[in-house]
N, C-alpha and C. Protein backbone atom coordinates (compact mmCIF):
# COMPACT_ATOMS: atom_id res chain seq x y z
N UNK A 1 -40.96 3.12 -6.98
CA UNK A 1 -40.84 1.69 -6.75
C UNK A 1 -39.54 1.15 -7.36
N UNK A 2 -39.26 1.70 -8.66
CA UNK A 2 -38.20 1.11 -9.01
C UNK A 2 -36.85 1.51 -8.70
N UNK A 3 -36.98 2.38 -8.41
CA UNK A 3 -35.79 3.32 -7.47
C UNK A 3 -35.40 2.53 -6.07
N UNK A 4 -36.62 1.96 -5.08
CA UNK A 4 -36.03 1.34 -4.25
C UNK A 4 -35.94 0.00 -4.29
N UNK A 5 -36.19 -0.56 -5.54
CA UNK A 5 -36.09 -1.86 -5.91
C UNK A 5 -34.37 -1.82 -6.27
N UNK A 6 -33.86 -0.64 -7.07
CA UNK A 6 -32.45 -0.53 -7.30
C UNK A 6 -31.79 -0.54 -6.20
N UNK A 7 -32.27 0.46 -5.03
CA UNK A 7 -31.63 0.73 -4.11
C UNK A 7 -31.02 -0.80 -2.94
N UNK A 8 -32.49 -1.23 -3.32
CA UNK A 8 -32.30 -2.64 -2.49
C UNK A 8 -30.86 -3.87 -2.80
N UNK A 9 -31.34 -4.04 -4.44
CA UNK A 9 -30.30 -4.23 -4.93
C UNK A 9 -28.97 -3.98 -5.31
N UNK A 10 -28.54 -2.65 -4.64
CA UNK A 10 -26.91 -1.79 -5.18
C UNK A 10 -27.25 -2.62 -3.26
N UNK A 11 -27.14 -2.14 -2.17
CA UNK A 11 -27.32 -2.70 -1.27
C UNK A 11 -26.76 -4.16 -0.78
N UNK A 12 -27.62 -5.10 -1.64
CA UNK A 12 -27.51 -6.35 -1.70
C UNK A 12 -25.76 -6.88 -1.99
N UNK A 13 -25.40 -6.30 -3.29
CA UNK A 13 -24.07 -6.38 -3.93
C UNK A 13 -23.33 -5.57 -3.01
N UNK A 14 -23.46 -4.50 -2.22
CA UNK A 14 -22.64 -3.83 -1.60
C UNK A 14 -22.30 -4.64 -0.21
N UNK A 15 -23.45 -5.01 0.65
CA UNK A 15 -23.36 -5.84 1.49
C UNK A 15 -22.53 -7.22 0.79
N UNK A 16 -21.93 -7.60 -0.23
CA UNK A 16 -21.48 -8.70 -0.17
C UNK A 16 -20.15 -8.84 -0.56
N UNK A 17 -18.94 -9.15 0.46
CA UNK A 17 -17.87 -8.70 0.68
C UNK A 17 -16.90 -9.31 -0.60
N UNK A 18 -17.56 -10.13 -1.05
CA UNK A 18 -16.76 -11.45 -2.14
C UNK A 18 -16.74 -10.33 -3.28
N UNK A 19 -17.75 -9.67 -3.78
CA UNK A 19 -18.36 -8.87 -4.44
C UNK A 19 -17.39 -7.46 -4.67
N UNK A 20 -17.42 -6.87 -3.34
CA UNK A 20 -16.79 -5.71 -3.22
C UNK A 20 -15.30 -5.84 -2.89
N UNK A 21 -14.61 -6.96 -2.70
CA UNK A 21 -13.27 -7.36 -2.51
C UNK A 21 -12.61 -7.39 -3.90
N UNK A 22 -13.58 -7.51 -5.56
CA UNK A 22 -12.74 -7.27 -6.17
C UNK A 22 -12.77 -5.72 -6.69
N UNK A 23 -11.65 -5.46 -7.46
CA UNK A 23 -11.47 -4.44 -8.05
C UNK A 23 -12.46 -3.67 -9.13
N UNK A 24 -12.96 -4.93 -9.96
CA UNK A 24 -13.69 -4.37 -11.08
C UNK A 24 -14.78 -4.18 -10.44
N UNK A 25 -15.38 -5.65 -10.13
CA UNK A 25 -16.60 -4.84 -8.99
C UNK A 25 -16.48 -3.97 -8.13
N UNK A 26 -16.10 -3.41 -7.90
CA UNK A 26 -15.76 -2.05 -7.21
C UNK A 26 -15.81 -1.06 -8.15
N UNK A 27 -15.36 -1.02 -9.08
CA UNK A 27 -15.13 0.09 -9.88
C UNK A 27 -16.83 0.19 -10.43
N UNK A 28 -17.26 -1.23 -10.98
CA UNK A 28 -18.60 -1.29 -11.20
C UNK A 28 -19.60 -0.87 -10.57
N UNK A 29 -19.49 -0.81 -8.99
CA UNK A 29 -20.40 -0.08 -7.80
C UNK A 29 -19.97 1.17 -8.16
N UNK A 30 -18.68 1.55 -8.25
CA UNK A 30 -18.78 3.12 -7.60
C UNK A 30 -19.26 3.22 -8.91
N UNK A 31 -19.58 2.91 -10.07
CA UNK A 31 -20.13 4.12 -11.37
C UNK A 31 -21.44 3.88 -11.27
N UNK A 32 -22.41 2.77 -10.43
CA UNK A 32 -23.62 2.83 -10.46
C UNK A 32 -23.91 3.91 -9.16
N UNK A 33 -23.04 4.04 -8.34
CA UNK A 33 -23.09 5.16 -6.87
C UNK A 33 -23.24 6.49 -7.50
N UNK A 34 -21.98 6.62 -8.50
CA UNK A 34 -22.28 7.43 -9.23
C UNK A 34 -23.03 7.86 -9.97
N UNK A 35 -23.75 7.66 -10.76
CA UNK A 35 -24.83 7.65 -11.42
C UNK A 35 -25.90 7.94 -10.83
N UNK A 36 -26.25 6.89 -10.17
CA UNK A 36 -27.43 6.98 -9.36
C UNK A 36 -27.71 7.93 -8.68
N UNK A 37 -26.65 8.61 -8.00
CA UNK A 37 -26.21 9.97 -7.52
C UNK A 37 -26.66 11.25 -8.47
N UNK A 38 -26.29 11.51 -9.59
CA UNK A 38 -26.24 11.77 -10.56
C UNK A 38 -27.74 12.43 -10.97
N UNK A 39 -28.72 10.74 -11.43
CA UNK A 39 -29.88 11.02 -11.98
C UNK A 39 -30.74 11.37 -10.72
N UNK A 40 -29.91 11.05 -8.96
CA UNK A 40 -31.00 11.61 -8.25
C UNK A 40 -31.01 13.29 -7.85
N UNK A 41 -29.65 13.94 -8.40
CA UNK A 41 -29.81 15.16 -8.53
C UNK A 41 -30.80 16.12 -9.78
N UNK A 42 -30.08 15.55 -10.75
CA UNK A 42 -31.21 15.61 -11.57
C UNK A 42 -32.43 15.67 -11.80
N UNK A 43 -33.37 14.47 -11.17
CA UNK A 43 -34.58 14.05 -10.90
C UNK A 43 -35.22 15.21 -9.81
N UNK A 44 -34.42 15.28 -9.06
CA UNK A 44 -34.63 16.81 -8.41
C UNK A 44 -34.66 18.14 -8.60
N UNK A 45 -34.05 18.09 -9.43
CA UNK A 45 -33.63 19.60 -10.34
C UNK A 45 -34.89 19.43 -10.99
N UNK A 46 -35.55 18.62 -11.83
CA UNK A 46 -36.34 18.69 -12.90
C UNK A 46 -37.56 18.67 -12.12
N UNK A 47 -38.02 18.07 -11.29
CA UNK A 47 -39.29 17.94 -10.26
C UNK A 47 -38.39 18.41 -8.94
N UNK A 48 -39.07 19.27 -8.53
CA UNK A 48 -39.10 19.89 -7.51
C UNK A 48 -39.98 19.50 -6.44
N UNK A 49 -41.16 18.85 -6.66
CA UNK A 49 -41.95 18.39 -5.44
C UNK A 49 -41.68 17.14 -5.03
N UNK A 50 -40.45 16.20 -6.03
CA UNK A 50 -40.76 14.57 -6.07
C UNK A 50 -38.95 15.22 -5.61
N UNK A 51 -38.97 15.20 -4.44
CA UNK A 51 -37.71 14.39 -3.26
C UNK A 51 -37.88 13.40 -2.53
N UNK A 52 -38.34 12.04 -3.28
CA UNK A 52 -38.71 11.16 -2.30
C UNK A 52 -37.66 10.06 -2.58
N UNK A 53 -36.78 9.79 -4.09
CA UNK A 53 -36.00 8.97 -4.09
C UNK A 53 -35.06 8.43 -2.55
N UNK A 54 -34.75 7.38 -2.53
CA UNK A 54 -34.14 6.68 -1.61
C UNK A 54 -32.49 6.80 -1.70
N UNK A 55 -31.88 7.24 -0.41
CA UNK A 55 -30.38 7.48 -1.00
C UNK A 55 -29.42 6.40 -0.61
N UNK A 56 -28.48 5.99 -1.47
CA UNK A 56 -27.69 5.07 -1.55
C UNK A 56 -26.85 5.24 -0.40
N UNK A 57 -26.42 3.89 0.74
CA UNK A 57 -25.14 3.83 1.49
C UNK A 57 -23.88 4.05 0.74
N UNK A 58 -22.96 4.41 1.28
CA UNK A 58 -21.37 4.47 0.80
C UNK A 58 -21.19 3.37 0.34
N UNK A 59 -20.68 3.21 -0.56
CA UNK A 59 -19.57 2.12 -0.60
C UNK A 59 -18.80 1.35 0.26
N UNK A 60 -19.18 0.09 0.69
CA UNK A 60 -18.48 -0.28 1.63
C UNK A 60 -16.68 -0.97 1.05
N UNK A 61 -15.84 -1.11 1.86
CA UNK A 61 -14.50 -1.08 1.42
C UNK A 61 -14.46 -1.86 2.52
N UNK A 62 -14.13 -3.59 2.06
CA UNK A 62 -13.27 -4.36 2.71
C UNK A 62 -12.41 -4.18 3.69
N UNK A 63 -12.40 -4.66 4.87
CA UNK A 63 -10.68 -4.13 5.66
C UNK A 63 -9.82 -5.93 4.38
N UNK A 64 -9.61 -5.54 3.80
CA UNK A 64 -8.74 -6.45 2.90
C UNK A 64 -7.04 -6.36 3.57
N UNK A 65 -6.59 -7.31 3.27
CA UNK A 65 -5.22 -7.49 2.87
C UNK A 65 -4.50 -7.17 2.21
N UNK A 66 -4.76 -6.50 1.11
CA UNK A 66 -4.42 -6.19 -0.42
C UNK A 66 -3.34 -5.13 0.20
N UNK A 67 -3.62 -4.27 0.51
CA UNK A 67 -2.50 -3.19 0.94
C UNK A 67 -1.60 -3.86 1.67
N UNK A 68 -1.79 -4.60 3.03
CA UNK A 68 -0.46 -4.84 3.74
C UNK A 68 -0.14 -5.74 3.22
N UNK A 69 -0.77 -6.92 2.46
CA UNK A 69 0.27 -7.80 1.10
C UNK A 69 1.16 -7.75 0.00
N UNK A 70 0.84 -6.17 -0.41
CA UNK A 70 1.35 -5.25 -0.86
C UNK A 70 2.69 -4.88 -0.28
N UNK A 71 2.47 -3.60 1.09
CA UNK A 71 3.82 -3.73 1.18
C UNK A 71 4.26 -4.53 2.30
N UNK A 72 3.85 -5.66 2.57
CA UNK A 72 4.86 -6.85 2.47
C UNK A 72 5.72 -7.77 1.67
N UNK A 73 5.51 -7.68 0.92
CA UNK A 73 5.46 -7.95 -0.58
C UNK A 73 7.01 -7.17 -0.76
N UNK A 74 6.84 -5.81 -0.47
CA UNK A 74 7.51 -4.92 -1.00
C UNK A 74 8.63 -5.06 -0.07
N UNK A 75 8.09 -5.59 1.39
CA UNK A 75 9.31 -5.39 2.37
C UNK A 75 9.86 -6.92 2.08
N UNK A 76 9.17 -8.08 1.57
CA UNK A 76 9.85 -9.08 1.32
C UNK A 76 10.94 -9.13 0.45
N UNK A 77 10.95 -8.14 -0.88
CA UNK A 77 11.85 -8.41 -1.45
C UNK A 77 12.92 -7.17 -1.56
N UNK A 78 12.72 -5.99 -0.32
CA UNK A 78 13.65 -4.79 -0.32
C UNK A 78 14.45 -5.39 0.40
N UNK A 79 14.25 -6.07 1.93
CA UNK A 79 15.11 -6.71 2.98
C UNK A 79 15.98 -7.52 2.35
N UNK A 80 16.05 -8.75 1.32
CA UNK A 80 17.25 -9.58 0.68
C UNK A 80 18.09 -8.65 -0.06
N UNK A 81 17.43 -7.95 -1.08
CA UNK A 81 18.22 -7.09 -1.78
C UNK A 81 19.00 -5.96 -1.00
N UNK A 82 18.61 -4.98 0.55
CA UNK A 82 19.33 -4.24 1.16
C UNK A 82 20.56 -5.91 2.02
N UNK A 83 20.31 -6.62 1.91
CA UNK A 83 21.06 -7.81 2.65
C UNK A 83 22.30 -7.57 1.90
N UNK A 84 21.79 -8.21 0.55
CA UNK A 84 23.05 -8.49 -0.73
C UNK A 84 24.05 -7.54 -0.88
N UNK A 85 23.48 -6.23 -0.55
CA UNK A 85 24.28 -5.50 -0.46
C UNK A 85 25.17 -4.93 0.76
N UNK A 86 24.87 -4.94 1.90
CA UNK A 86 25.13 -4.30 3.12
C UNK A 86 26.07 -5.49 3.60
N UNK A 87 25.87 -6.97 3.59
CA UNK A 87 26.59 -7.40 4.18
C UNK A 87 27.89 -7.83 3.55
N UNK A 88 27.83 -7.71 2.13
CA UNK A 88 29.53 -7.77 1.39
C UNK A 88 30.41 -6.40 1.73
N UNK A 89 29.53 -5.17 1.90
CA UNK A 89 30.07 -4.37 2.33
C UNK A 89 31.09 -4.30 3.94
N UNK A 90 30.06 -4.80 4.78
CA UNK A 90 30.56 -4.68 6.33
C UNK A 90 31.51 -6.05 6.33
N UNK A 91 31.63 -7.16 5.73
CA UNK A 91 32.64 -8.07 5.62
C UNK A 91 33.68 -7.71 4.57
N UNK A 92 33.59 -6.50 3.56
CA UNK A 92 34.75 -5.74 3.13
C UNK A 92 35.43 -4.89 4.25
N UNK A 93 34.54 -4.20 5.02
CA UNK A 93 35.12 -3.68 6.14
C UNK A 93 36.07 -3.65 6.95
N UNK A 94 35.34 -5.20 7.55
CA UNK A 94 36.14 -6.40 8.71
C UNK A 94 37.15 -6.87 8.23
N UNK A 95 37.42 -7.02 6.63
CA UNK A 95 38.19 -7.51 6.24
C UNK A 95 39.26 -6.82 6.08
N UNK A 96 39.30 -5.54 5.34
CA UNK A 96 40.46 -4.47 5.60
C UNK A 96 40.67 -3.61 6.73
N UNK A 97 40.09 -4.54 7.59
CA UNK A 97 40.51 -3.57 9.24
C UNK A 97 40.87 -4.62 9.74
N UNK A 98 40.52 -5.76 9.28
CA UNK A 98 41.47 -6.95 9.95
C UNK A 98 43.29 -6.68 9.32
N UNK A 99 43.72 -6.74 7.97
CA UNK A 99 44.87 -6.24 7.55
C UNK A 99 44.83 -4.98 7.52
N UNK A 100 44.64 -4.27 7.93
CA UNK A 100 45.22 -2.53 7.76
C UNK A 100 44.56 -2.03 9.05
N UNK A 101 43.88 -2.67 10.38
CA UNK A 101 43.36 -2.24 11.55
C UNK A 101 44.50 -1.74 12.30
N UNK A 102 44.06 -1.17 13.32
CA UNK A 102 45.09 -0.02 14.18
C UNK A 102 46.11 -1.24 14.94
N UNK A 103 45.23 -2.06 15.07
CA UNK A 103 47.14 -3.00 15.98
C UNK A 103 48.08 -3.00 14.84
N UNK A 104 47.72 -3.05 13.65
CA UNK A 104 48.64 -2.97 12.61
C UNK A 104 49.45 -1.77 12.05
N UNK A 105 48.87 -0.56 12.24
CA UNK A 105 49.45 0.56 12.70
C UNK A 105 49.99 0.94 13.36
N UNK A 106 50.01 0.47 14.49
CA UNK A 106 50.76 0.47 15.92
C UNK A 106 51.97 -0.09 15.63
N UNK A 107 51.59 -1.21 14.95
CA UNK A 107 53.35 -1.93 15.11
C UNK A 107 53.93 -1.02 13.54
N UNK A 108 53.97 -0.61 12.74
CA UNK A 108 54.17 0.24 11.40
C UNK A 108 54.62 1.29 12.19
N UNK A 109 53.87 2.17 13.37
CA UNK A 109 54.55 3.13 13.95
C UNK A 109 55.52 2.56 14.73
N UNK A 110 55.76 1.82 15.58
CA UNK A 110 56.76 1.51 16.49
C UNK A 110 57.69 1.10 15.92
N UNK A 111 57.46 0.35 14.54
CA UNK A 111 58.91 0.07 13.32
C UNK A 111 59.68 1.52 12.94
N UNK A 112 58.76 2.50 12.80
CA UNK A 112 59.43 3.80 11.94
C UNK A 112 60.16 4.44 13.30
N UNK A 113 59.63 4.38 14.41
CA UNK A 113 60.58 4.65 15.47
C UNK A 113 61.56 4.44 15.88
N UNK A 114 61.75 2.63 15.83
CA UNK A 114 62.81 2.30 15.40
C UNK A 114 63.78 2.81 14.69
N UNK A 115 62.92 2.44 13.59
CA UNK A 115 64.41 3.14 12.27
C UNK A 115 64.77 4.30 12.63
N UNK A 116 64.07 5.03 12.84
CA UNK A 116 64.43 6.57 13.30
C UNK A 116 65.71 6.99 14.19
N UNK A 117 66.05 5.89 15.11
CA UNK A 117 66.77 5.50 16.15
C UNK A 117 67.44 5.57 15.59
């Protein structure tokens, strides 16, 4: 009786998503899953005719946010920081290929030809 009075109750808290959305409660289910697990091997080992305990559902696991808030999170603040960097670079670029770009070479070669003359 009191076994499926527990069972009812790990159940109850498991079915309730507010519950299992946090962390500690979570951690708090899985060591009663555990356990319970545990003393129903046990309880078996020691009585051999009494396999009647009731077995616990999985753990249920939120489809939460937590992960893709996470790495969004992560892509929110990699994207400014790859920005800060990449675009002083490619406007260093533009900038010394604007003074040192090949039309500017062109005319540097067609001067030394000159002189050459």
């Amino acid at each position: 009786q009191d076994a499926n009075d527990y069972v009812k109750e790990f159940q109850k808290l498991n079915d309730d998503f507010s519950i299992t959305g946090n962390n500690l409660y979570s951690q708090i289910l899985s060591t009663l899953f555990n356990d319970y697990n545990n003393f129903k091997d046990d309880f078996s080992k020691n009585c051999s005719s009494c396999n009647n305990l009731p077995t616990l559902s999985p753990i249920r696991t939120p489809q939460s946010f937590e992960h893709a808030s996470s790495s969004s999170s992560i892509a929110s603040t990699l994207i400014p920081v790859l920005l800060a960097f990449t675009i002083p670079f490619f406007l260093g670029v533009a900038y010394k290929y604007s003074l040192f770009g090949f039309g500017k070479r062109l005319q540097k070669h067609d001067l030394r030809k000159r002189l050459k003359k």
